[in-house]
Protein backbone atom coordinates (compact mmCIF):
# COMPACT_ATOMS: atom_id res chain seq x y z
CA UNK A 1 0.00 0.00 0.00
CA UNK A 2 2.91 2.65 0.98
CA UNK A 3 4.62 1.96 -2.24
CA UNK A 4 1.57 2.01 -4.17
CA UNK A 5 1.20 5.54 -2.98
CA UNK A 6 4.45 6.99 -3.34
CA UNK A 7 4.13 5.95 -7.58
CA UNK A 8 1.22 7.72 -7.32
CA UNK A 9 2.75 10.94 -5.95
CA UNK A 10 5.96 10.40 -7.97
CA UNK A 11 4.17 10.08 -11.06
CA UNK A 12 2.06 13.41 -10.19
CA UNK A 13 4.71 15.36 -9.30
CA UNK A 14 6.73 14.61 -12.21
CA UNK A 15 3.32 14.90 -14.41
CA UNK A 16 2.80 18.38 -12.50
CA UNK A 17 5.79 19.84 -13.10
CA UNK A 18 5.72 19.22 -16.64
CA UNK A 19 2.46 20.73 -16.99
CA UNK A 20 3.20 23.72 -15.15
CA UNK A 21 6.35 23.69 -17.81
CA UNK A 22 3.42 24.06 -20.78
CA UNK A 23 0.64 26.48 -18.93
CA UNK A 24 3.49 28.64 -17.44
CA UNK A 25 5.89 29.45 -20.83
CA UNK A 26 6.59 32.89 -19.53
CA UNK A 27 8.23 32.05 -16.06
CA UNK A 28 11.80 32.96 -15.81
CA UNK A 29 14.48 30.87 -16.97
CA UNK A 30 15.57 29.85 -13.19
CA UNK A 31 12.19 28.92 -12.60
CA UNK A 32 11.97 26.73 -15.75
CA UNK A 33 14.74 25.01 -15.16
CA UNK A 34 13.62 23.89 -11.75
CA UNK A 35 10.47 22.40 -13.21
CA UNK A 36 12.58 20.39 -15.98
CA UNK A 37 14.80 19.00 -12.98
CA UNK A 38 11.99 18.10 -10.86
CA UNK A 39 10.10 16.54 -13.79
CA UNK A 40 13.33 14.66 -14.07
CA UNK A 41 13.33 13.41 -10.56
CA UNK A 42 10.46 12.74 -9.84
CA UNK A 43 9.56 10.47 -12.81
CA UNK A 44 13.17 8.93 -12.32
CA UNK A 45 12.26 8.03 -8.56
CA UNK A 46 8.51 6.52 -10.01
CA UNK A 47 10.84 4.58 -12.70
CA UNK A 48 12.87 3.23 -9.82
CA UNK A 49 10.17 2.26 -7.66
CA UNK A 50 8.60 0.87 -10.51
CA UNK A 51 11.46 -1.56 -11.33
CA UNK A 52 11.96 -2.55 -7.72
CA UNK A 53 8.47 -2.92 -6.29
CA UNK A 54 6.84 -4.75 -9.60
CA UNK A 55 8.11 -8.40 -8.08
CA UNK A 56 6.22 -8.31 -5.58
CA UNK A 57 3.63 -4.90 -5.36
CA UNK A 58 0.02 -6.84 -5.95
CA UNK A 59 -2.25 -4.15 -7.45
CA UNK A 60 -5.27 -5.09 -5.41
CA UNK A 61 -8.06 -2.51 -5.11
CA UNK A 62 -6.70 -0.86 -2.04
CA UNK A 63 -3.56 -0.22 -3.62
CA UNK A 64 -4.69 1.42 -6.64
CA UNK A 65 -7.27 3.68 -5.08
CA UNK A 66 -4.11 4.74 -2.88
CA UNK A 67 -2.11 5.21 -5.93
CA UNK A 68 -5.38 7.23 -7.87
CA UNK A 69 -5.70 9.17 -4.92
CA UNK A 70 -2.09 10.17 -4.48
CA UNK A 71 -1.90 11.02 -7.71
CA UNK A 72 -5.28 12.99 -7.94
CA UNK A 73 -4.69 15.05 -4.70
CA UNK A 74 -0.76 15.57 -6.51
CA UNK A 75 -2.66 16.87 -9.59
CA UNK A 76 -5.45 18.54 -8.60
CA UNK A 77 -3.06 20.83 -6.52
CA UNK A 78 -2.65 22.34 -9.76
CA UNK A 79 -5.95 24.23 -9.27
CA UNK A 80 -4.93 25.78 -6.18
CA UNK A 81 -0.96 27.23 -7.35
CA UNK A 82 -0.64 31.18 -6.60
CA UNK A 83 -0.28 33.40 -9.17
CA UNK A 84 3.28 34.53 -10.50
CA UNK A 85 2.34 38.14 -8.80
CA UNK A 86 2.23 36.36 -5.16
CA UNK A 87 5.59 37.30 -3.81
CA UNK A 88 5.55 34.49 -2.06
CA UNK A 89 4.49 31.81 -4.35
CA UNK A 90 7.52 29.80 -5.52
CA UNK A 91 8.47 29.46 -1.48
CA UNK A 92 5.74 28.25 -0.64
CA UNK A 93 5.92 25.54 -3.19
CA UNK A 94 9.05 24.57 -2.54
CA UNK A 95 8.07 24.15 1.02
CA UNK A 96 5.12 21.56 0.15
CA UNK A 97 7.37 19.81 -2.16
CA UNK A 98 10.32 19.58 0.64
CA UNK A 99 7.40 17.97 3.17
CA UNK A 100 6.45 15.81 0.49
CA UNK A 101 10.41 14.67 0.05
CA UNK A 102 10.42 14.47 3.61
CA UNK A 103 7.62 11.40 3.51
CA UNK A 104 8.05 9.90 0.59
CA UNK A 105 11.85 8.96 0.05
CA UNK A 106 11.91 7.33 3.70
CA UNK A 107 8.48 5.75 3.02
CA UNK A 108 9.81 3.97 -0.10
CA UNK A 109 13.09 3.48 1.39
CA UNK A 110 11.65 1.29 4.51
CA UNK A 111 9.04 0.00 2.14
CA UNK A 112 11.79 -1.53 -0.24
CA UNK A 113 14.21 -2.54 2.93
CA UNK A 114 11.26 -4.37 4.31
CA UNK A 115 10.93 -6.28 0.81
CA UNK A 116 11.93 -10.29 0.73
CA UNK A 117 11.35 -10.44 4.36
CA UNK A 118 8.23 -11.61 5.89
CA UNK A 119 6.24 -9.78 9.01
CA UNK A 120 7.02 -11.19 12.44
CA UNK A 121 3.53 -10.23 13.81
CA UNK A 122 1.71 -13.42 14.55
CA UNK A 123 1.93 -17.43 13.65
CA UNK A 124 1.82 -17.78 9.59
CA UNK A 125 2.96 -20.65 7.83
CA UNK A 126 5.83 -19.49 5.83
CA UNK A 127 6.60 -22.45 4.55
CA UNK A 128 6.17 -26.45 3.49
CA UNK A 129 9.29 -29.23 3.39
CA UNK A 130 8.19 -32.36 1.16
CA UNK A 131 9.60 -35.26 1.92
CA UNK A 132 8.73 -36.83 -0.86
CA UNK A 133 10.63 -40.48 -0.08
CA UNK A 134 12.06 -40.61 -3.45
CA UNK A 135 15.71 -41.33 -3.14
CA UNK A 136 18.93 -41.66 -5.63
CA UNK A 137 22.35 -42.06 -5.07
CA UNK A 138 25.38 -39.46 -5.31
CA UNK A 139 29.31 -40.08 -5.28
CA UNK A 140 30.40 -38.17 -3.32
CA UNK A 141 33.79 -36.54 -2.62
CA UNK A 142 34.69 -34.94 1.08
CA UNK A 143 37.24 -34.48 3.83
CA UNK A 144 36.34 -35.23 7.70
CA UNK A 145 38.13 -32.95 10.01
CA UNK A 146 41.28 -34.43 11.13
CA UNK A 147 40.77 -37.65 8.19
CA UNK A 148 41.73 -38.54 5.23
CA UNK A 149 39.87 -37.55 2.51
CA UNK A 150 36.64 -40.18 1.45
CA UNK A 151 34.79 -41.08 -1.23
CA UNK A 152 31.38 -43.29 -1.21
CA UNK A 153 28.04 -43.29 -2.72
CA UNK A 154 25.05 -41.76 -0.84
CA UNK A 155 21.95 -42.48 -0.79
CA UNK A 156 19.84 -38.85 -1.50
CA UNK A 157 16.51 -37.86 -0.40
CA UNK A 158 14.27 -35.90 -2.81
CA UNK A 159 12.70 -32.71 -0.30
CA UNK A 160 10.49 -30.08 -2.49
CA UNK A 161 9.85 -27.15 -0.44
CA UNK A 162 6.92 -25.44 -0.86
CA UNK A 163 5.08 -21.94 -0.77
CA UNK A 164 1.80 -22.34 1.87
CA UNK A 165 -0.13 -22.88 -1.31
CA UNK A 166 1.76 -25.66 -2.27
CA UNK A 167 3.84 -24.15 -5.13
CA UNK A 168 7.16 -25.04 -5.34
CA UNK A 169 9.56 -22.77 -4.18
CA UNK A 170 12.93 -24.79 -4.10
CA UNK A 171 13.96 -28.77 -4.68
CA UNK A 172 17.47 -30.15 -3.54
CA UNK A 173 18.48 -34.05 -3.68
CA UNK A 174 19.83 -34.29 -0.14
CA UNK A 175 21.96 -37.30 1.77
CA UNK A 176 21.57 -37.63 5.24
CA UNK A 177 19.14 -38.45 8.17
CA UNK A 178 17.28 -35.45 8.98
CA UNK A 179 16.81 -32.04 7.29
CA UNK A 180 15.99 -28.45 8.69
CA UNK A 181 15.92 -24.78 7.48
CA UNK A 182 17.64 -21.56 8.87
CA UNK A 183 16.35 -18.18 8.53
CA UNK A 184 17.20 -14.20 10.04
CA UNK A 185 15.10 -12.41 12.10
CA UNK A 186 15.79 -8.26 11.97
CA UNK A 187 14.51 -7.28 15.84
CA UNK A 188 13.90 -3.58 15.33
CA UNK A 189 13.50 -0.88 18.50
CA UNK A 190 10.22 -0.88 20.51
CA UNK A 191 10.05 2.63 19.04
CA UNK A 192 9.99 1.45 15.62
CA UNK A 193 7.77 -1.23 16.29
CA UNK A 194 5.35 1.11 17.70
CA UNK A 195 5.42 3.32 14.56
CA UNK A 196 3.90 0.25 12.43
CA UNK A 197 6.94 -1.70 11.65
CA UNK A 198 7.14 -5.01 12.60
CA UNK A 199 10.26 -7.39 13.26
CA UNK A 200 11.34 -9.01 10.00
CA UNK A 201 12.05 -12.72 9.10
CA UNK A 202 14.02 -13.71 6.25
CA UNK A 203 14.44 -17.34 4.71
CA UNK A 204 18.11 -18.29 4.19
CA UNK A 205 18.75 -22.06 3.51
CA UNK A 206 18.21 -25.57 4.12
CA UNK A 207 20.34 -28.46 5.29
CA UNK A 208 20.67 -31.64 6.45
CA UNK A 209 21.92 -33.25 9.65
CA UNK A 210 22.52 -36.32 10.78
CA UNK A 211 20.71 -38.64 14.06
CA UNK A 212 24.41 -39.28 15.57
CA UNK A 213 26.99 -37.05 16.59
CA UNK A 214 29.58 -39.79 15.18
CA UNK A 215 27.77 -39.65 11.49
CA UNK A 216 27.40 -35.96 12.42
CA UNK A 217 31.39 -35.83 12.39
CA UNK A 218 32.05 -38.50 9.77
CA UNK A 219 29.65 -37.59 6.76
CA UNK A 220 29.75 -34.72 4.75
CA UNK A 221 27.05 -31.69 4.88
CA UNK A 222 25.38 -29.88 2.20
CA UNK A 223 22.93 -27.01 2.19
CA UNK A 224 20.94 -25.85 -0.57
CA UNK A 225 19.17 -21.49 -0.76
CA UNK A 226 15.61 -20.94 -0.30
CA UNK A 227 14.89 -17.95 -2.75
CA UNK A 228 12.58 -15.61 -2.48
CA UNK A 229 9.16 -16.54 -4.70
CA UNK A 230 5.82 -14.62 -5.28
CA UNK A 231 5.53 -11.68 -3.00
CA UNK A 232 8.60 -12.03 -1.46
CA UNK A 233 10.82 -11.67 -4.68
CA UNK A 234 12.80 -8.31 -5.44
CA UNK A 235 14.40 -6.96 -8.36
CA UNK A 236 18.32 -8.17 -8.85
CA UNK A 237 19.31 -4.88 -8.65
CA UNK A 238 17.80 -4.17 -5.74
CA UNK A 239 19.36 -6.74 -3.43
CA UNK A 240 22.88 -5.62 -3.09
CA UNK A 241 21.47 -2.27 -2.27
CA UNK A 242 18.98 -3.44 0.35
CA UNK A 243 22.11 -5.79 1.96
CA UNK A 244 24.09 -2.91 1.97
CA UNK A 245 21.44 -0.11 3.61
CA UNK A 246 20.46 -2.78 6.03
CA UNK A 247 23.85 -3.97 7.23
CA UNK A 248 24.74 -0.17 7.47
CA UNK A 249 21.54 0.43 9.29
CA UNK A 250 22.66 -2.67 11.78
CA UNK A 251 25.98 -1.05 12.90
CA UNK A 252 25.12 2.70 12.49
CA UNK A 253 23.26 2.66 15.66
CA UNK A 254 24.25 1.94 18.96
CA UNK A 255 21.77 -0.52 21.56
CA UNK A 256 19.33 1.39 22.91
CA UNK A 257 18.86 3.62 20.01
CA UNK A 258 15.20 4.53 18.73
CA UNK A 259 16.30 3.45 14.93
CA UNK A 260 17.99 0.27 16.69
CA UNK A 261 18.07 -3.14 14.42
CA UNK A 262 19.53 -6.39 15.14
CA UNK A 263 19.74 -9.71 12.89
CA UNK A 264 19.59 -12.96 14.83
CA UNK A 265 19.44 -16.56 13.12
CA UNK A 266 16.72 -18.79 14.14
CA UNK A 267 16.85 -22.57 12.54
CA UNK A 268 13.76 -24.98 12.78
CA UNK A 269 13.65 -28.42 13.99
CA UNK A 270 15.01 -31.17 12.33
CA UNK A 271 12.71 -33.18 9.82
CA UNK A 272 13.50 -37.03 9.28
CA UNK A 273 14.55 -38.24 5.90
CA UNK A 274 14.85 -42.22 7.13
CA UNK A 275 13.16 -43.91 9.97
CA UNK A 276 15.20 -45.63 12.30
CA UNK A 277 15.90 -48.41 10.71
CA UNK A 278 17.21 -46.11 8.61
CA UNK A 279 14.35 -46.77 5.67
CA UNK A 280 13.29 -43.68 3.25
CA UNK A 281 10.40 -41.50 4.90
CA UNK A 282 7.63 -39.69 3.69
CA UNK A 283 5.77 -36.73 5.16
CA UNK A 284 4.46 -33.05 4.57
CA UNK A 285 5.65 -30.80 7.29
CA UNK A 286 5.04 -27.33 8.01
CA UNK A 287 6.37 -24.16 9.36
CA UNK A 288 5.41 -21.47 10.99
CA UNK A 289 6.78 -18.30 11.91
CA UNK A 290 5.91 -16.89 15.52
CA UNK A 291 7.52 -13.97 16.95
CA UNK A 292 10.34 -16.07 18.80
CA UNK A 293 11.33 -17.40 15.20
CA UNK A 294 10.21 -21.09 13.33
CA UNK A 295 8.66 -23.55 14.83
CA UNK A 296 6.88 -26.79 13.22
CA UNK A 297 2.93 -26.72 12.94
């Protein structure tokens, strides 16, 4: 909904300015070239957003009558600009348009952060592991710590993991006994948290384990990345960024502080892949994210 806004009031500034660039020809040059490099900007921030929201901004009604309405209040301003002989015109303006800066680069900026990761506000199943009890077999290569290197065939374990509708969001071949996944959790301030913002949970990776801590320390491990489908996708070019703002935003502030965020890994419980006779095993399991992190439902 926030991002679906701020297009709105991108696009009608930029649209704005460029109007007022037709109905006003005989403003002075200084004046025209102001509109021309806010016309610029703002339809090169809506072409942004654009590019970075569209993977996962769903254009439900809501959203659009935010973004009509943003974009009609943006434009229908236009009605209600001051004449070039009010001394006082072209300040005014650029106040609005500062207070509109003001709300609508942080808003998009904490929108897009907040994309890929999913709300830590209540139990939601975030996600299914299939073990389908299909298996193959795998030579593999690998070097115990403190042994010689080893070579054997495994036996592998087909596990499709699954959006909560049941599309598929990743599929790995995995040897083993058991397999879990690990995710993030971003624990923002109580302040920021009471401004709307909930804590964030991200999905990193599966992997699989083993029943014994001596075939824990004998066999090899392997873990395979969950990436982000459906709502939870963003652009390419937008990850880095987001890594980079929120890793910044991590160590720029001190405990304590009102803009405070901290990451913490959280890993579910183990899922079997054999029995224990050590037989293939076949089950549908779910998880579900509560505020202290995954749990199995």
């Amino acid at each position: 909904m926030t991002a679906a806004i701020a297009l709105g009031a991108f696009l009608g500034l930029g649209l704005r300015a460029l109007i007022l660039l037709v109905l006003d020809r005989l403003a002075g040059g200084l004046t025209t070239l102001i509109r021309i490099l806010a016309a610029i900007f703002y339809l090169g921030a809506f072409w942004l957003l654009s590019i970075f929201s569209r993977p996962w901004l769903v254009w439900t009604s809501t959203s659009i009558f935010g973004a009509v309405i943003a974009l009609g209040l943006v434009l229908g301003s236009l009605g209600f600009v001051r004449s070039r002989d009010a001394p006082h015109g072209a300040w005014g303006a650029g106040v609005v348009h500062l207070l509109l800066l003001l709300l609508l680069v942080p808003a998009s900026l904490v929108t897009l952060v907040a994309a890929s990761f999913l709300s830590l506000v209540e139990d939601q199943p975030v996600l299914l592991v299939d073990v389908t009890g299909e298996t193959g077999t795998q030579n593999v290569h690998w070097g115990p710590p403190d042994s010689p290197p080893r070579e054997e065939v495994l036996v592998t374990h087909r596990v499709v993991f699954r959006a909560p509708d049941g599309s598929p969001v990743a599929e790995a071949w995995l040897y083993g006994d058991e397999v879990a996944v690990k995710g993030r959790v971003l624990r923002l301030s109580p302040w920021l948290n009471a401004s709307g913002l909930p804590n964030l949970f991200e999905l990193l990776f599966a992997h699989n384990g083993y029943k014994t801590a001596e075939r824990h320390n004998t066999y090899p491990h392997e873990a395979i990345p969950l990436p982000p489908e459906g709502p939870l996708t963003v652009h390419t070019w937008w990850r880095p960024v987001q890594a980079r703002i929120l890793e910044s935003w991590e160590h720029g502030f001190p405990e304590g502080s009102g803009w405070a965020v901290r990451s913490v890994t959280t890993e579910s419980t183990f899922f079997p892949l054999v029995d224990a006779s050590g037989l293939p095993t076949k089950g549908l399991y779910r998880l579900v994210l509560t505020p202290g992190g995954l749990t199995a439902g």
